[in-house]
N, C-alpha and C. Protein backbone atom coordinates (compact mmCIF):
# COMPACT_ATOMS: atom_id res chain seq x y z
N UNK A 1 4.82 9.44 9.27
CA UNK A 1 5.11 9.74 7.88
C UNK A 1 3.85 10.30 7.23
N UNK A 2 4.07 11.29 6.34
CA UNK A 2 2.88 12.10 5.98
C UNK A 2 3.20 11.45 4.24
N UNK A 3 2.10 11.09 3.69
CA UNK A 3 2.09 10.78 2.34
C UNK A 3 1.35 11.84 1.49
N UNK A 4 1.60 12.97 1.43
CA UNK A 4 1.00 14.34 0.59
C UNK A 4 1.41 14.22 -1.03
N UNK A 5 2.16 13.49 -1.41
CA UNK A 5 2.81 13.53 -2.72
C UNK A 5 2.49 11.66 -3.20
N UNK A 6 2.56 11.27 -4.57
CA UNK A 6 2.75 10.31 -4.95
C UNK A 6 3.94 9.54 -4.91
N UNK A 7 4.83 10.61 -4.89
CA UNK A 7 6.55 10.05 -4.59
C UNK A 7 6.44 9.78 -3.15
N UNK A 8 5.87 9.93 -2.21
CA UNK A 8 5.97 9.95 -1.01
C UNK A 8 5.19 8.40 -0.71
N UNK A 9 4.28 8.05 -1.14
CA UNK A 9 3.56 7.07 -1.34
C UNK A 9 4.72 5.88 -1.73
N UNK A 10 5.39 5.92 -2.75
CA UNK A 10 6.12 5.64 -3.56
C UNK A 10 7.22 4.90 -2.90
N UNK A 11 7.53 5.81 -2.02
CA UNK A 11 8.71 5.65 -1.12
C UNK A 11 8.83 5.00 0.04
N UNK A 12 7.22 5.21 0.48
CA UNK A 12 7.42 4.19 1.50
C UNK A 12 6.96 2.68 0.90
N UNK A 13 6.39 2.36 -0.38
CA UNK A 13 5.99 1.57 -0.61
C UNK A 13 7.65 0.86 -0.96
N UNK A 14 8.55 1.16 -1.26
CA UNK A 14 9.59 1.01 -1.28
C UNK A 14 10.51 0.45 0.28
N UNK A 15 10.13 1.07 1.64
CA UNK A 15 10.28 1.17 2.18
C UNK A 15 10.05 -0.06 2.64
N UNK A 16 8.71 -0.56 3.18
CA UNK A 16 8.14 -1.37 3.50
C UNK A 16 8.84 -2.87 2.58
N UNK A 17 8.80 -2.76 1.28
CA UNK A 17 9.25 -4.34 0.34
C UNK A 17 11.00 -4.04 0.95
N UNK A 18 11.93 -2.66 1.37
CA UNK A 18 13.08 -3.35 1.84
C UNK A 18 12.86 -3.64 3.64
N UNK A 19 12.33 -3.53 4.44
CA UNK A 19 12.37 -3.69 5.90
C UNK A 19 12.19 -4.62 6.49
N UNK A 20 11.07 -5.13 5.65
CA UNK A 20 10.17 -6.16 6.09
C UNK A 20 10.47 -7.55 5.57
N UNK A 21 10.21 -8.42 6.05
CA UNK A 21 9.82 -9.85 5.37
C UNK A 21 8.96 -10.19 4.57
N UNK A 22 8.94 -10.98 3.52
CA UNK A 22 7.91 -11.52 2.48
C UNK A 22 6.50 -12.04 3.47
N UNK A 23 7.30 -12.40 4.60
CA UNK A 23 6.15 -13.12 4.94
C UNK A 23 5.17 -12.08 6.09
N UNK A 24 5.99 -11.06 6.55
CA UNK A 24 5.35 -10.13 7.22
C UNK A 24 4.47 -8.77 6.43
N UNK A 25 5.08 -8.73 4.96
CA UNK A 25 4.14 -8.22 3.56
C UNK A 25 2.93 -8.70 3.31
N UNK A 26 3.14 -10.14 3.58
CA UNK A 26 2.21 -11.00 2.66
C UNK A 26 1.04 -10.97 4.02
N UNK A 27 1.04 -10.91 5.39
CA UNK A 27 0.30 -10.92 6.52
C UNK A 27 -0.06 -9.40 6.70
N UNK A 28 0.26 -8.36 6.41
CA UNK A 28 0.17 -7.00 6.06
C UNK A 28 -0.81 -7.07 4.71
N UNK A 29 -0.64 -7.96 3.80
CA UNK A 29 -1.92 -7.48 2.50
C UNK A 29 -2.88 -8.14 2.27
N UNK A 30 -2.79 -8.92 3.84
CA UNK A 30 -4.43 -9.83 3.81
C UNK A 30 -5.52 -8.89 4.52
N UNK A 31 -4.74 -7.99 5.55
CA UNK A 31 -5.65 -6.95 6.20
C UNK A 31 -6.65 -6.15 4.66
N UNK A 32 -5.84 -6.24 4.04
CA UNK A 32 -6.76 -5.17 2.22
C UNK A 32 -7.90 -5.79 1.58
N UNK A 33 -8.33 -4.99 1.31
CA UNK A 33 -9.62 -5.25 0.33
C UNK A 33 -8.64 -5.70 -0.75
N UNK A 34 -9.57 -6.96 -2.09
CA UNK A 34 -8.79 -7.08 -2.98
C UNK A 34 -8.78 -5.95 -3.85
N UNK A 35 -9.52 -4.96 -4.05
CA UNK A 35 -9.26 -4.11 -5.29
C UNK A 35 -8.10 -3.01 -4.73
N UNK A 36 -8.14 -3.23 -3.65
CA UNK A 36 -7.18 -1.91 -2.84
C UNK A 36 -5.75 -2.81 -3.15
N UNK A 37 -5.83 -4.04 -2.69
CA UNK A 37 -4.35 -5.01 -3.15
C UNK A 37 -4.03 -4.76 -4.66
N UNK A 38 -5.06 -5.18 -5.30
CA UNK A 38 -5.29 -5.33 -6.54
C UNK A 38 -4.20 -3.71 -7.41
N UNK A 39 -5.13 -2.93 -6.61
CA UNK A 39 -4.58 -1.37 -7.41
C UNK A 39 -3.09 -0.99 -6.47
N UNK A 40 -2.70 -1.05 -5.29
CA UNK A 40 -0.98 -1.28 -5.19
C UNK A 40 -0.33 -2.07 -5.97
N UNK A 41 -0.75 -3.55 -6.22
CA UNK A 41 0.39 -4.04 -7.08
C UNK A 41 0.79 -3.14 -8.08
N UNK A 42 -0.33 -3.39 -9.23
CA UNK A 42 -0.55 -2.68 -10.59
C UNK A 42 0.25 -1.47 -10.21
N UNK A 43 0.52 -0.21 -9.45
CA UNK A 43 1.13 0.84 -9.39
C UNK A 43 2.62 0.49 -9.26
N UNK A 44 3.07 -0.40 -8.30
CA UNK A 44 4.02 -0.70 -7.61
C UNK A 44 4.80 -1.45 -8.43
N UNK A 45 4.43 -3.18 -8.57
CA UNK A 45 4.83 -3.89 -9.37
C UNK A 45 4.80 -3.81 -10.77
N UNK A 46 3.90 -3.29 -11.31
CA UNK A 46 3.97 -3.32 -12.74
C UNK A 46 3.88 -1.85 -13.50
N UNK A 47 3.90 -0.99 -12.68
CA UNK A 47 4.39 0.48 -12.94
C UNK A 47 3.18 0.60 -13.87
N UNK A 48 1.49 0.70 -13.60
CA UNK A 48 0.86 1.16 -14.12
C UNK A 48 0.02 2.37 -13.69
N UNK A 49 -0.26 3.08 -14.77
CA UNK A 49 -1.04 4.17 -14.46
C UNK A 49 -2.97 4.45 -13.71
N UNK A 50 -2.94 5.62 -13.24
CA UNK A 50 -4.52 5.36 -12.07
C UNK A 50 -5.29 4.79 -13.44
N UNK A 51 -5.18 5.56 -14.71
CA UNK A 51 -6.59 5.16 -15.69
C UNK A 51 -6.13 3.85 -15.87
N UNK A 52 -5.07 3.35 -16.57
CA UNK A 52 -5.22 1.88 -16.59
C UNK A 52 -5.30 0.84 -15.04
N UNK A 53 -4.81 1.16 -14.25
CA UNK A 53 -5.75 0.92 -13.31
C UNK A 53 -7.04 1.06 -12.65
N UNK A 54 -8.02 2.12 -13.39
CA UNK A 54 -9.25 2.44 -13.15
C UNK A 54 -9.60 1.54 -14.19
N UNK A 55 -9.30 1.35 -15.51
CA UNK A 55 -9.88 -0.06 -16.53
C UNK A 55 -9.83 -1.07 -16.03
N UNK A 56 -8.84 -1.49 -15.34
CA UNK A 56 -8.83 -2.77 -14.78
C UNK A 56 -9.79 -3.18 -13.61
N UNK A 57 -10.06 -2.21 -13.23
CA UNK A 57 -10.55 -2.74 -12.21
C UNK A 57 -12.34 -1.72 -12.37
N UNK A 58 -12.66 -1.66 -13.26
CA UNK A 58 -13.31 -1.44 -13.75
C UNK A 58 -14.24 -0.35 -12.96
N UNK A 59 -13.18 0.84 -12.60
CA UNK A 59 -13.74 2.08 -11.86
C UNK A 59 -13.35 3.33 -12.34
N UNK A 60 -13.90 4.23 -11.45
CA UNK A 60 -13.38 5.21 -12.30
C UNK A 60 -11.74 6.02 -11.66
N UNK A 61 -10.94 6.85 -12.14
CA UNK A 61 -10.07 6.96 -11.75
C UNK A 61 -9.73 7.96 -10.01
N UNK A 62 -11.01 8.17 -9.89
CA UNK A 62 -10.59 8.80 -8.45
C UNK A 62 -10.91 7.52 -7.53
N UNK A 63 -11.73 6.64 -8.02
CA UNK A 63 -11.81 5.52 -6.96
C UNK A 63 -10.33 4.69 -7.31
N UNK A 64 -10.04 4.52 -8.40
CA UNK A 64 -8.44 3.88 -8.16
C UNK A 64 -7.52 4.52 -7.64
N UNK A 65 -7.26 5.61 -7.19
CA UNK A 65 -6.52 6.87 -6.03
C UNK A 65 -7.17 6.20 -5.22
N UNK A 66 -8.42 6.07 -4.54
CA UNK A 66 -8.85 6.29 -3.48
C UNK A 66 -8.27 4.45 -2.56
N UNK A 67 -8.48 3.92 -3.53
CA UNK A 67 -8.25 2.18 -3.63
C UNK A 67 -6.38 2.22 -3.18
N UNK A 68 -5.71 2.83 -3.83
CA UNK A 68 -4.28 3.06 -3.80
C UNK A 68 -4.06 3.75 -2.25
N UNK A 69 -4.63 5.38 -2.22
CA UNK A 69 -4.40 5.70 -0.75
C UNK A 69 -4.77 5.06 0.46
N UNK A 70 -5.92 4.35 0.19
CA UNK A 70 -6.27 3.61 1.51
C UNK A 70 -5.30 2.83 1.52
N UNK A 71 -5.07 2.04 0.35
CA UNK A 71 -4.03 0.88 0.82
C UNK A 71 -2.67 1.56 1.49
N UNK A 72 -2.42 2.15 0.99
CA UNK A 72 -0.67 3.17 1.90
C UNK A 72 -1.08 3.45 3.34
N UNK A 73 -2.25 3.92 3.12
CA UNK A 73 -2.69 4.18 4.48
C UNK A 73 -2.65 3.08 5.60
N UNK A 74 -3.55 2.15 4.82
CA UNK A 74 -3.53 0.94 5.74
C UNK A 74 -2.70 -0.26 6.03
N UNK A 75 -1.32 0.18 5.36
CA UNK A 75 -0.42 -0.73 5.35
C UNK A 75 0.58 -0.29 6.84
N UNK A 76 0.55 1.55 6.32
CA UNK A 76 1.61 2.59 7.57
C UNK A 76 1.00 2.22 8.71
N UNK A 77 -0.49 2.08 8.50
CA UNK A 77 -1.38 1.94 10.18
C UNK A 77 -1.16 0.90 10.65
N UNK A 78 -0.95 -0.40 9.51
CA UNK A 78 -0.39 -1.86 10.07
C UNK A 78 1.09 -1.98 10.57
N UNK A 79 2.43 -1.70 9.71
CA UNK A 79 3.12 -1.50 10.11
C UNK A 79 3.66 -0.58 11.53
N UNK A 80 2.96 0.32 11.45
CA UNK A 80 3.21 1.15 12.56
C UNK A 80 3.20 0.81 14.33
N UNK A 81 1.80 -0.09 14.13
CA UNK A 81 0.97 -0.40 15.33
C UNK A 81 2.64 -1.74 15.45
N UNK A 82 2.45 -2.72 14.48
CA UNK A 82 3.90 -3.60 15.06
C UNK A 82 4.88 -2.93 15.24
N UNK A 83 5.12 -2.06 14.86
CA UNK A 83 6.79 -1.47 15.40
C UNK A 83 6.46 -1.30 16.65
N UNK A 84 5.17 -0.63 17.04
CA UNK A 84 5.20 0.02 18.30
C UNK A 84 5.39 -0.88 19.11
N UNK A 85 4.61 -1.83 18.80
CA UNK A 85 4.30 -3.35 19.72
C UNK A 85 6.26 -3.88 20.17
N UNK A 86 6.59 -3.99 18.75
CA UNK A 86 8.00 -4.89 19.12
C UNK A 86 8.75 -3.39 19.93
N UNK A 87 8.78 -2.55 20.14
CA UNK A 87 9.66 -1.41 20.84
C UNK A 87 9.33 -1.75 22.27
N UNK A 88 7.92 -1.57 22.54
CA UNK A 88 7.41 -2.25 23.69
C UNK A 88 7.78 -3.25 24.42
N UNK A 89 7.97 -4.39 23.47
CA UNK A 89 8.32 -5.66 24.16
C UNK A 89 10.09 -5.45 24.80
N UNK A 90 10.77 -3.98 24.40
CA UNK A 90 12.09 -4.33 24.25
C UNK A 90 12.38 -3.44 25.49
């Protein structure tokens, strides 16, 4: 999956809260830095914007993008590697 767009981001972040388990989410967002956790919720859960998420977290707004993409990034790279794993086992 290529994430080039914010909707695309969006979607799999969508993706991931229907596929998965709470508890396989919650073992997926311990791999994150907290400000990278920190700035998915805020986008995700509480539908806020990069600048008010750059206030919050008291950066500036390309580091709250940057905090947001890694996290997508590093969630697809987590997820991914287990799918592969459980296909494997099958």
């Amino acid at each position: 999956m290529i994430f080039n767009s914010n909707q695309d981001r969006s979607a799999y972040w969508k993706h991931i809260q229907e596929t998965y388990s709470e508890e396989e989410i919650k073992q997926a967002f311990a791999i994150l830095k907290p400000n990278t956790l920190i700035a998915l919720k805020m986008r995700y859960e509480e539908g806020r914007s990069f600048p008010e998420i750059a206030e919050a977290l008291d950066r500036s707004i390309s580091i709250a993008r940057n905090h947001h993409n890694r996290g997508i990034f590093l969630l697809h790279k987590h997820f991914s590697q287990k799918d592969s794993a459980e296909k494997a086992k099958d």
